[in-house]
C-alpha atoms as a PDB file:
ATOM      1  CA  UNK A   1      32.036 -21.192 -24.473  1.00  0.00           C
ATOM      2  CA  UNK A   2      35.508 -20.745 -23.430  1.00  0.00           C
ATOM      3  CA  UNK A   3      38.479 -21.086 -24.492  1.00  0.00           C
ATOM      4  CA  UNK A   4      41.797 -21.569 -22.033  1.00  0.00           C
ATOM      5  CA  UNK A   5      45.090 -21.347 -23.867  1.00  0.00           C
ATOM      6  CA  UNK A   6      48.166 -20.569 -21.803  1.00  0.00           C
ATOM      7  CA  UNK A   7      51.820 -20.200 -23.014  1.00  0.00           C
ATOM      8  CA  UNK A   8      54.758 -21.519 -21.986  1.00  0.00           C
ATOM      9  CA  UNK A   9      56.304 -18.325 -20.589  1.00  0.00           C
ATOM     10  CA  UNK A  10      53.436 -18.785 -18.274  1.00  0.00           C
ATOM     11  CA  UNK A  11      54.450 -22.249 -16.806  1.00  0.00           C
ATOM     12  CA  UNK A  12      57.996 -21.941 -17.261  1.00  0.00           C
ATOM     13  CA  UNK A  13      58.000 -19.889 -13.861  1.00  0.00           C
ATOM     14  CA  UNK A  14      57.453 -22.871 -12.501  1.00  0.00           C
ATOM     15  CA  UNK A  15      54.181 -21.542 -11.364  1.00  0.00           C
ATOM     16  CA  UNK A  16      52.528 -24.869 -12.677  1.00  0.00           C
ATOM     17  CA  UNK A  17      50.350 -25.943  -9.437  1.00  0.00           C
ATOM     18  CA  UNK A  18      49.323 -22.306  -8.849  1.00  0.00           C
ATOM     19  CA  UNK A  19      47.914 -22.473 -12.623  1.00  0.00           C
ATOM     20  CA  UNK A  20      45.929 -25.683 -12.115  1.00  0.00           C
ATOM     21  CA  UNK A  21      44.572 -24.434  -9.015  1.00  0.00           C
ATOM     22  CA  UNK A  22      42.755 -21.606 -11.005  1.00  0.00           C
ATOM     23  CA  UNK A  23      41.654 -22.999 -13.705  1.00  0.00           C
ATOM     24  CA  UNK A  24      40.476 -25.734 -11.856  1.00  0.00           C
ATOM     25  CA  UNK A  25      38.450 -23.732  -9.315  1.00  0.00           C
ATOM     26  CA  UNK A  26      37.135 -21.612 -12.190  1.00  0.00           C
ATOM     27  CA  UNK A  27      35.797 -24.494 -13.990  1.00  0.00           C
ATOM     28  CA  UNK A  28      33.762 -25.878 -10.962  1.00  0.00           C
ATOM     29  CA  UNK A  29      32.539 -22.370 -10.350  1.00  0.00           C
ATOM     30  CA  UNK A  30      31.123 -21.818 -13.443  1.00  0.00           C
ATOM     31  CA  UNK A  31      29.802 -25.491 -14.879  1.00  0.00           C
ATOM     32  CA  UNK A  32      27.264 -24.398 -16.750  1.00  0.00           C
ATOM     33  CA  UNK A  33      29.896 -23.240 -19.159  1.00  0.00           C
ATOM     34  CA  UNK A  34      31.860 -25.007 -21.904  1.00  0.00           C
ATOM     35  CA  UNK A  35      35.608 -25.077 -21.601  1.00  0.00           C
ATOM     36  CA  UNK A  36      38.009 -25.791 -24.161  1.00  0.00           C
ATOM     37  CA  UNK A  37      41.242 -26.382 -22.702  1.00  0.00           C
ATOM     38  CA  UNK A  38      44.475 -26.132 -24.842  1.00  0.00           C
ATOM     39  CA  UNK A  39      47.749 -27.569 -24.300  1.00  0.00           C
ATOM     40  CA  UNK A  40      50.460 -25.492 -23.985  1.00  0.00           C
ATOM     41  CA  UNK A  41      52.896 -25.691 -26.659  1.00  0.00           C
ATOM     42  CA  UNK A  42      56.593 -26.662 -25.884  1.00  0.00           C
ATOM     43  CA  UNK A  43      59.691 -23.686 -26.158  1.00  0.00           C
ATOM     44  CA  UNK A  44      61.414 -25.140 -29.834  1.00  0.00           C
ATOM     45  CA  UNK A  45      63.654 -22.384 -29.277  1.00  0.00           C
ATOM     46  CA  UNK A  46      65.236 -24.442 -26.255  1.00  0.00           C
ATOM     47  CA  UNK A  47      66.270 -27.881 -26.405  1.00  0.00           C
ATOM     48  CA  UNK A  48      63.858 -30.770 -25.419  1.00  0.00           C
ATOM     49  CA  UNK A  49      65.090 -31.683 -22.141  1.00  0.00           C
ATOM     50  CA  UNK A  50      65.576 -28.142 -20.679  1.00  0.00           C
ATOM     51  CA  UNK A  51      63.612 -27.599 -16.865  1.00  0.00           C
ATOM     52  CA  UNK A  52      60.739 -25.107 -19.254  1.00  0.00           C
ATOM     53  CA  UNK A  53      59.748 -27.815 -21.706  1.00  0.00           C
ATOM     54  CA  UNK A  54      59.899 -30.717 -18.429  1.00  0.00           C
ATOM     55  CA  UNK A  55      57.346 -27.980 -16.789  1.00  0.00           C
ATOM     56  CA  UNK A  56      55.414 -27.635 -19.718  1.00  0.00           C
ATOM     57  CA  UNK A  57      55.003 -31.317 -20.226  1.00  0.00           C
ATOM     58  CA  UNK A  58      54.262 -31.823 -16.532  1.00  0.00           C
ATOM     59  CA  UNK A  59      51.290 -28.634 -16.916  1.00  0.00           C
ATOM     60  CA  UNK A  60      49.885 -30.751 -19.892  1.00  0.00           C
ATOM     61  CA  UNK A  61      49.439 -33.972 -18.277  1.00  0.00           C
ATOM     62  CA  UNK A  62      47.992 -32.297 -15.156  1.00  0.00           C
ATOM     63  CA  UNK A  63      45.537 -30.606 -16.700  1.00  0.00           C
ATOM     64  CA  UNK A  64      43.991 -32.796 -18.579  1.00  0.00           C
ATOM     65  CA  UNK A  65      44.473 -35.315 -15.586  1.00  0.00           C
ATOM     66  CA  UNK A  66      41.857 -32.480 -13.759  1.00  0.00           C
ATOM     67  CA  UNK A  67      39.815 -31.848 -16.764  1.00  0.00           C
ATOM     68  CA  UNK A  68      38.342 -35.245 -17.253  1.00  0.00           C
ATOM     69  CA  UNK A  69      36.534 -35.130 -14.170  1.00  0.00           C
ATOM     70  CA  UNK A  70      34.728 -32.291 -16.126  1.00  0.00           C
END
């Protein structure tokens, strides 16, 4: 089993697709595997509607979006 948890200083480079992509291509590669995948939690040190927490949201419903199919 394994667990996926990323942070939010890792989307907030707006690096979101590139992120996906891996995880998704290391899921398929290994399917004999279980995957947890956690969400990545929001910045509360920034307000709500700041570009990092948008991104973060965006990452969230993405993969989860990917991770169904799985």
């Amino acid at each position: 089993m394994i667990v996926v948890w990323g942070g939010s200083t890792d989307v907030g480079k707006n690096e979101t697709n590139k992120g996906i992509n891996c995880i998704h291509s290391f899921v398929k590669t290994n399917s004999h595997t279980n995957f947890i995948i956690m969400d990545v939690l929001h910045r509360y040190d920034l307000e709500q509607n700041t570009c990092v927490n948008k991104e973060v949201e965006k990452y969230n419903r993405r993969i989860w979006k990917y991770m169904k199919l799985f």
